[in-house]
N, C-alpha and C. Protein backbone atom coordinates (compact mmCIF):
# COMPACT_ATOMS: atom_id res chain seq x y z
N UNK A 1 0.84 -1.17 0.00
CA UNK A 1 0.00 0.00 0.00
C UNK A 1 0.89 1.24 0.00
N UNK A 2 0.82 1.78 -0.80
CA UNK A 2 1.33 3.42 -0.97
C UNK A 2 0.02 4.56 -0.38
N UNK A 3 0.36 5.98 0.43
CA UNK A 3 -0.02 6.70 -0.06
C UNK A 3 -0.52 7.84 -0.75
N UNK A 4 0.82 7.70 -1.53
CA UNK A 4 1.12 8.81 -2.72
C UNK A 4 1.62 7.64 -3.29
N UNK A 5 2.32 8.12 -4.94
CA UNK A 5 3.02 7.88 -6.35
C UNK A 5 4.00 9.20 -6.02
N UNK A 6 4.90 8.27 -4.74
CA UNK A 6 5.84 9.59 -4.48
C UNK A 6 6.84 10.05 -5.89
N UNK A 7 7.23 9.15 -6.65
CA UNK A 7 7.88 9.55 -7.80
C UNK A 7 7.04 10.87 -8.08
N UNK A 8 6.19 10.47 -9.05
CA UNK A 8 5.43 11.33 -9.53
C UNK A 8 4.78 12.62 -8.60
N UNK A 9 4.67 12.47 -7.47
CA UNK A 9 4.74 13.46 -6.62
C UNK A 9 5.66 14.62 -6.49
N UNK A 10 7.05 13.86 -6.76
CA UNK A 10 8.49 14.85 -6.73
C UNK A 10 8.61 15.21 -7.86
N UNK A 11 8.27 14.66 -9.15
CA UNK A 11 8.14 15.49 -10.56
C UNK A 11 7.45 16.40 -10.59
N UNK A 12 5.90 16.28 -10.14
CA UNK A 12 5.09 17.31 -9.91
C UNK A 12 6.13 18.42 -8.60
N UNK A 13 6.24 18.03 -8.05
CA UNK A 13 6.72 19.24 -6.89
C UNK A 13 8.15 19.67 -7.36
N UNK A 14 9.42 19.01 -8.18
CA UNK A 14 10.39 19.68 -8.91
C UNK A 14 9.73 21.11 -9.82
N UNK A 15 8.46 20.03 -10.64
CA UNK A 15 8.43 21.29 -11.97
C UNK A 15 7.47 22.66 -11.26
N UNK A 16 6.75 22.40 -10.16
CA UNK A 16 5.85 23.48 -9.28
C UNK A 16 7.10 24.39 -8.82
N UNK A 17 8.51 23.91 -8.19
CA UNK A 17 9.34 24.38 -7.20
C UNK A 17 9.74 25.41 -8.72
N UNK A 18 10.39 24.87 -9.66
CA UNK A 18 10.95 25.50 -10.87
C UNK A 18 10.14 26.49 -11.72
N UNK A 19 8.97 26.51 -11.27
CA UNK A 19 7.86 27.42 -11.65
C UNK A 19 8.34 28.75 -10.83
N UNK A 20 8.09 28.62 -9.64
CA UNK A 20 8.26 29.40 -8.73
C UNK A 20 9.33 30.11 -8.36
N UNK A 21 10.56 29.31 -8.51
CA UNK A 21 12.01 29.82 -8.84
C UNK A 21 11.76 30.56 -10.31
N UNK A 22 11.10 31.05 -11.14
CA UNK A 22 10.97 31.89 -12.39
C UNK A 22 10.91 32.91 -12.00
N UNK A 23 9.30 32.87 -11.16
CA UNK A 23 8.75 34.04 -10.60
C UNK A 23 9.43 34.93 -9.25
N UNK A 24 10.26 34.12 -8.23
CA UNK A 24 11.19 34.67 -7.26
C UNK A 24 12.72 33.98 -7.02
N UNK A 25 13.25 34.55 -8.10
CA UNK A 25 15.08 33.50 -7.91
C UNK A 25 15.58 34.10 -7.15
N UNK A 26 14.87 34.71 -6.16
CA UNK A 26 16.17 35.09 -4.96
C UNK A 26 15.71 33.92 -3.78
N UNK A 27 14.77 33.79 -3.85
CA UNK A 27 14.34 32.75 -3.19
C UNK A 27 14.38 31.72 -3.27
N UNK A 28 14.55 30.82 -4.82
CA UNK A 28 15.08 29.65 -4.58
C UNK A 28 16.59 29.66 -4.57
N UNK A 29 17.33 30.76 -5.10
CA UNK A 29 18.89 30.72 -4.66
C UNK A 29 18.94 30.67 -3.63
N UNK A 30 18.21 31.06 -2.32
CA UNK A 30 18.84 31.41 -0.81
C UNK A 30 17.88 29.69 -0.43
N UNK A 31 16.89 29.44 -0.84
CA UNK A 31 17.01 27.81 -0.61
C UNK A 31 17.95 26.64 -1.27
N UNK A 32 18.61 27.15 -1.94
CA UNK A 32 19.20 26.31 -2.47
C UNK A 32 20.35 26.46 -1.84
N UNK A 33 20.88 27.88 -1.06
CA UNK A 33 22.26 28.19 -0.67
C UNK A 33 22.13 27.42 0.76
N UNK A 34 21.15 27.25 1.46
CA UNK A 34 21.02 26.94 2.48
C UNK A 34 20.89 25.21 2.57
N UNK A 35 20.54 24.39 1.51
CA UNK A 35 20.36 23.35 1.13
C UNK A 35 22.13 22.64 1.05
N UNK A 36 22.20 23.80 0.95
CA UNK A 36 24.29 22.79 0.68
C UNK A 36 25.35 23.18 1.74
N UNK A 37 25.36 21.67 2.08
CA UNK A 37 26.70 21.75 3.05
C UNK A 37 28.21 22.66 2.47
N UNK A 38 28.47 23.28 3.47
CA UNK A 38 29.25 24.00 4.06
C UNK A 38 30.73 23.38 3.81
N UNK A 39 32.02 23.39 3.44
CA UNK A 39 33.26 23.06 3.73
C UNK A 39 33.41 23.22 5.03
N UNK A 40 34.11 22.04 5.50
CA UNK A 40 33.90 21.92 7.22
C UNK A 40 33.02 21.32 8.08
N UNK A 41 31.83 21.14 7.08
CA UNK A 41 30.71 20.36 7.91
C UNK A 41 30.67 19.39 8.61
N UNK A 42 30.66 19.60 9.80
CA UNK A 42 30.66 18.16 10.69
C UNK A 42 29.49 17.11 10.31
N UNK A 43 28.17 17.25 9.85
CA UNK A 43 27.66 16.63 9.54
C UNK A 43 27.62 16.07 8.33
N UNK A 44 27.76 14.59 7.66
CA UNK A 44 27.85 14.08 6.54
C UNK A 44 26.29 14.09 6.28
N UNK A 45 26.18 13.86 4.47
CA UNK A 45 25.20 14.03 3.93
C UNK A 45 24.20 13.02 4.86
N UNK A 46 24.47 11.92 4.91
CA UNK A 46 23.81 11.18 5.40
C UNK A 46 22.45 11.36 6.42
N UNK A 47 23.46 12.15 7.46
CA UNK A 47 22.96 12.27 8.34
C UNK A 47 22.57 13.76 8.44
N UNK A 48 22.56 14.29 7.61
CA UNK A 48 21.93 15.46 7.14
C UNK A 48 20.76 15.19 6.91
N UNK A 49 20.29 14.41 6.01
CA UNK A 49 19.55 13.78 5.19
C UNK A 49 18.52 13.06 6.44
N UNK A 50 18.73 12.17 7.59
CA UNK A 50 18.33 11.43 8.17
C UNK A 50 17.78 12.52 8.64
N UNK A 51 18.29 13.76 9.63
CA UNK A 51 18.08 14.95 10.06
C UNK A 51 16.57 15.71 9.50
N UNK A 52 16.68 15.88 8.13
CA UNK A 52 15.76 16.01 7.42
C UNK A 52 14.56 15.50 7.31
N UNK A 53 14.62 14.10 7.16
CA UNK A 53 13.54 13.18 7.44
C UNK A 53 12.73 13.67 8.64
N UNK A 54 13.40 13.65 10.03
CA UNK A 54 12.56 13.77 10.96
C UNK A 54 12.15 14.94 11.19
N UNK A 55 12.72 16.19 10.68
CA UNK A 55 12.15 17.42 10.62
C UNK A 55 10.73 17.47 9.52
N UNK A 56 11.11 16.94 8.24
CA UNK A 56 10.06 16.54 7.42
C UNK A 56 8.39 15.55 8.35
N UNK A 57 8.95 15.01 8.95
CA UNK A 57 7.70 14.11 10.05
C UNK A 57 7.10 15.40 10.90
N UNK A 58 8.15 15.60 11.67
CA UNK A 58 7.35 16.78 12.55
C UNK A 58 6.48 17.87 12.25
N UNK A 59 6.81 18.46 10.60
CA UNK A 59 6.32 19.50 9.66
C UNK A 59 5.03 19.15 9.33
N UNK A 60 5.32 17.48 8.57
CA UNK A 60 4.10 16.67 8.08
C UNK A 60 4.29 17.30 6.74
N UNK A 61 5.22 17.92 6.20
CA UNK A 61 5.54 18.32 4.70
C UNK A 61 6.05 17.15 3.66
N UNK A 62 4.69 16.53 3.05
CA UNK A 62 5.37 15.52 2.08
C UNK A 62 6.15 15.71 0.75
N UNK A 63 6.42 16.79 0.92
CA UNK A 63 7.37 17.49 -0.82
C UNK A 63 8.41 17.17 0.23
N UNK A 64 8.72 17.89 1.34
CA UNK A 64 10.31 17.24 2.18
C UNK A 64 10.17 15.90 2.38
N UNK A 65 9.62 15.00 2.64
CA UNK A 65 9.46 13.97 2.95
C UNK A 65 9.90 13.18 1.39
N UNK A 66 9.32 13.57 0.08
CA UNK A 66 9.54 12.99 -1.20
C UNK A 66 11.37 13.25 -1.67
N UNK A 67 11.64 14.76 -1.17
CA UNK A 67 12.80 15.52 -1.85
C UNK A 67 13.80 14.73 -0.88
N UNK A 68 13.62 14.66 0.67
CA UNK A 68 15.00 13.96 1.30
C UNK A 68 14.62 12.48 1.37
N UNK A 69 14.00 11.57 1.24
CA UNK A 69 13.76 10.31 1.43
C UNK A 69 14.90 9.86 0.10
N UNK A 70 14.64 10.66 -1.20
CA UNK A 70 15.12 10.28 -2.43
C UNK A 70 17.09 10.60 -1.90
N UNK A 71 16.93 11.95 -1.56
CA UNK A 71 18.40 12.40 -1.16
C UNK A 71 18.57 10.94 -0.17
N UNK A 72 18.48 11.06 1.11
CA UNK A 72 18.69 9.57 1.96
C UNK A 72 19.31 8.46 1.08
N UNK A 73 18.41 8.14 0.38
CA UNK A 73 18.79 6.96 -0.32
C UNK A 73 20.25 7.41 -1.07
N UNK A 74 19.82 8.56 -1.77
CA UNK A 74 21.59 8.55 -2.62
C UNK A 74 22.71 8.66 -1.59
N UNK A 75 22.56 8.91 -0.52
CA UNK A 75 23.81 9.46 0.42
C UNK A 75 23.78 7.52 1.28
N UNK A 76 22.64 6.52 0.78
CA UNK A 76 23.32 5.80 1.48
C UNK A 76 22.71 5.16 2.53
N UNK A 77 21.09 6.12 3.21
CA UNK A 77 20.79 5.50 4.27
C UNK A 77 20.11 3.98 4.29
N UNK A 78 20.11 3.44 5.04
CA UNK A 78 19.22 2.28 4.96
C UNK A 78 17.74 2.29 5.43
N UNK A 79 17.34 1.75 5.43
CA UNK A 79 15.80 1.35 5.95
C UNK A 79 15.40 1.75 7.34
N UNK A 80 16.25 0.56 7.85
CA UNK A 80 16.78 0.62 9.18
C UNK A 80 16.94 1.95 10.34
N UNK A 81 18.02 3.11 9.24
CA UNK A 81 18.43 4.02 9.41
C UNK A 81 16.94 5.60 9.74
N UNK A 82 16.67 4.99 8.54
CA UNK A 82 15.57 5.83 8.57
C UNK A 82 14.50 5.60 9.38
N UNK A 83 14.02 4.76 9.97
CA UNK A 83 13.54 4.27 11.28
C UNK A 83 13.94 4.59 12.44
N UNK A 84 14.89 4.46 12.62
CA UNK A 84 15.66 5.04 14.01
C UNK A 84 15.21 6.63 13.93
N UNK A 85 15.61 7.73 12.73
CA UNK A 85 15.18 8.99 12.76
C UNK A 85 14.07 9.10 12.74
N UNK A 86 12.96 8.02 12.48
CA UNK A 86 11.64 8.63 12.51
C UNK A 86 11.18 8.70 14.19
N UNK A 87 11.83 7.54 14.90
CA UNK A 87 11.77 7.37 15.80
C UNK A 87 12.05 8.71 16.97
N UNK A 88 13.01 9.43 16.36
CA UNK A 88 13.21 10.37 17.34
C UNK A 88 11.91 10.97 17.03
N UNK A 89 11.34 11.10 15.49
CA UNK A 89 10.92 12.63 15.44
C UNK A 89 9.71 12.13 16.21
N UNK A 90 9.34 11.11 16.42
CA UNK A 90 7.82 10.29 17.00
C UNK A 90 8.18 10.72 18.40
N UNK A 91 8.95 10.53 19.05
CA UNK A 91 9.74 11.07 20.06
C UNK A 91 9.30 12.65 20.43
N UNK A 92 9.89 13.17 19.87
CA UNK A 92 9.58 15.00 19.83
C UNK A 92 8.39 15.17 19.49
N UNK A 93 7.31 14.63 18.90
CA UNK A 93 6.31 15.38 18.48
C UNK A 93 5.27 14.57 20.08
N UNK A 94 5.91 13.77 20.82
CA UNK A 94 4.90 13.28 22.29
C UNK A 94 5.39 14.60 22.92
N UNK A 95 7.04 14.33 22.98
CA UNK A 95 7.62 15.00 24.40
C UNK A 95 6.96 16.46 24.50
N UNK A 96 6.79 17.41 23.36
CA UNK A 96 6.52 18.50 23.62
C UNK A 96 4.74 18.74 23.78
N UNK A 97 4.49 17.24 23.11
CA UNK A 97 2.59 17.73 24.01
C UNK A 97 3.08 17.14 25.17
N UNK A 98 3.58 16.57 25.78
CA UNK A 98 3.77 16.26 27.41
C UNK A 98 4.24 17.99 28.32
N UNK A 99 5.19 18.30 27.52
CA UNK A 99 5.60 19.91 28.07
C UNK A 99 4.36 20.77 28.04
N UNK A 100 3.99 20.54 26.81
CA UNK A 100 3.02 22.00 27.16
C UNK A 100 1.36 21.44 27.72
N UNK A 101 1.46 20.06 28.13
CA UNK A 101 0.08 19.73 29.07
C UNK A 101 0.64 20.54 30.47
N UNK A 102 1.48 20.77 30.74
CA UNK A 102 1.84 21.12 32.39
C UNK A 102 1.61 22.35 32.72
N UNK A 103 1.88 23.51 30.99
CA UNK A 103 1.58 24.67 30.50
C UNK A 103 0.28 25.15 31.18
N UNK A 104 -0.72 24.02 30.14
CA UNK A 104 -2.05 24.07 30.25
C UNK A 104 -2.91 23.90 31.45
N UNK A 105 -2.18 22.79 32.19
CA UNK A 105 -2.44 22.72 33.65
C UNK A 105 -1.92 24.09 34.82
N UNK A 106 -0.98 24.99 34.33
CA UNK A 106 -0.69 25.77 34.85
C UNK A 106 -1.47 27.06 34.49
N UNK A 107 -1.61 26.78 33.01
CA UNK A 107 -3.09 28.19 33.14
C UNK A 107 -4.37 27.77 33.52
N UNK A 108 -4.49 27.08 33.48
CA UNK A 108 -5.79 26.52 34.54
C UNK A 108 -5.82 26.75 35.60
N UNK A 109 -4.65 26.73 36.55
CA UNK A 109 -4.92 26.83 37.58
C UNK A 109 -4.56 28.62 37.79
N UNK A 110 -4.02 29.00 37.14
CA UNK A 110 -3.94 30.52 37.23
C UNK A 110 -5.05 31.55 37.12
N UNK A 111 -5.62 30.76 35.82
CA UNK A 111 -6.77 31.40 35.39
C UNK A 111 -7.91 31.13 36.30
N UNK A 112 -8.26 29.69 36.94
CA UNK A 112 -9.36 29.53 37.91
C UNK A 112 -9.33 30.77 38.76
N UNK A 113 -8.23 30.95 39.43
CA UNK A 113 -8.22 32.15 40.58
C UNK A 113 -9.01 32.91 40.50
């Protein structure tokens, strides 16, 4: 079960992105400048890439999810790999409704007063 035709998803979202880079190229230059590692980078693509993934989960943005899943794979990750990062991001997206229930419990009780 798929659900998307992520290929065809990232063709559609390349030629939409390249549309849009017509109409504002300062904007896809400064995404694109920001998209490329650095000389010096402590982080390898890889795990750039893995990085990505779970930021892509937390967003719920499936054009990131299509654009680094494909990157992942060329840099190398495994299956495996990519599991473990989803895992954090499954991770972060509890921990911070656990933080801000205590929030909520604290304006409650502020606000009752």
């Amino acid at each position: 079960m798929s659900f998307l035709d992520w290929k065809d998803y990232r063709s559609n979202l390349v030629r939409g992105v390249g549309r849009l880079g017509k109409l504002r190229p300062n904007v896809a230059a400064a995404m694109d400048l920001l998209a490329k590692p650095e000389e010096g980078d402590a982080l390898d693509a890889k795990t750039r890439e893995l990085i990505s993934l779970a930021v892509a989960t937390t967003t719920r943005c499936d054009g990131c999810i299509t654009a680094h899943t494909t990157a992942a794979i060329a840099a190398g990750a495994t299956r495996q790999e990519v599991a473990e990062a989803l895992s954090v991001a499954i991770d972060l997206n509890a921990g911070p409704a656990l933080v801000y229930a205590t929030r909520v419990l604290d304006a409650y009780d502020e606000l009752e007063k």
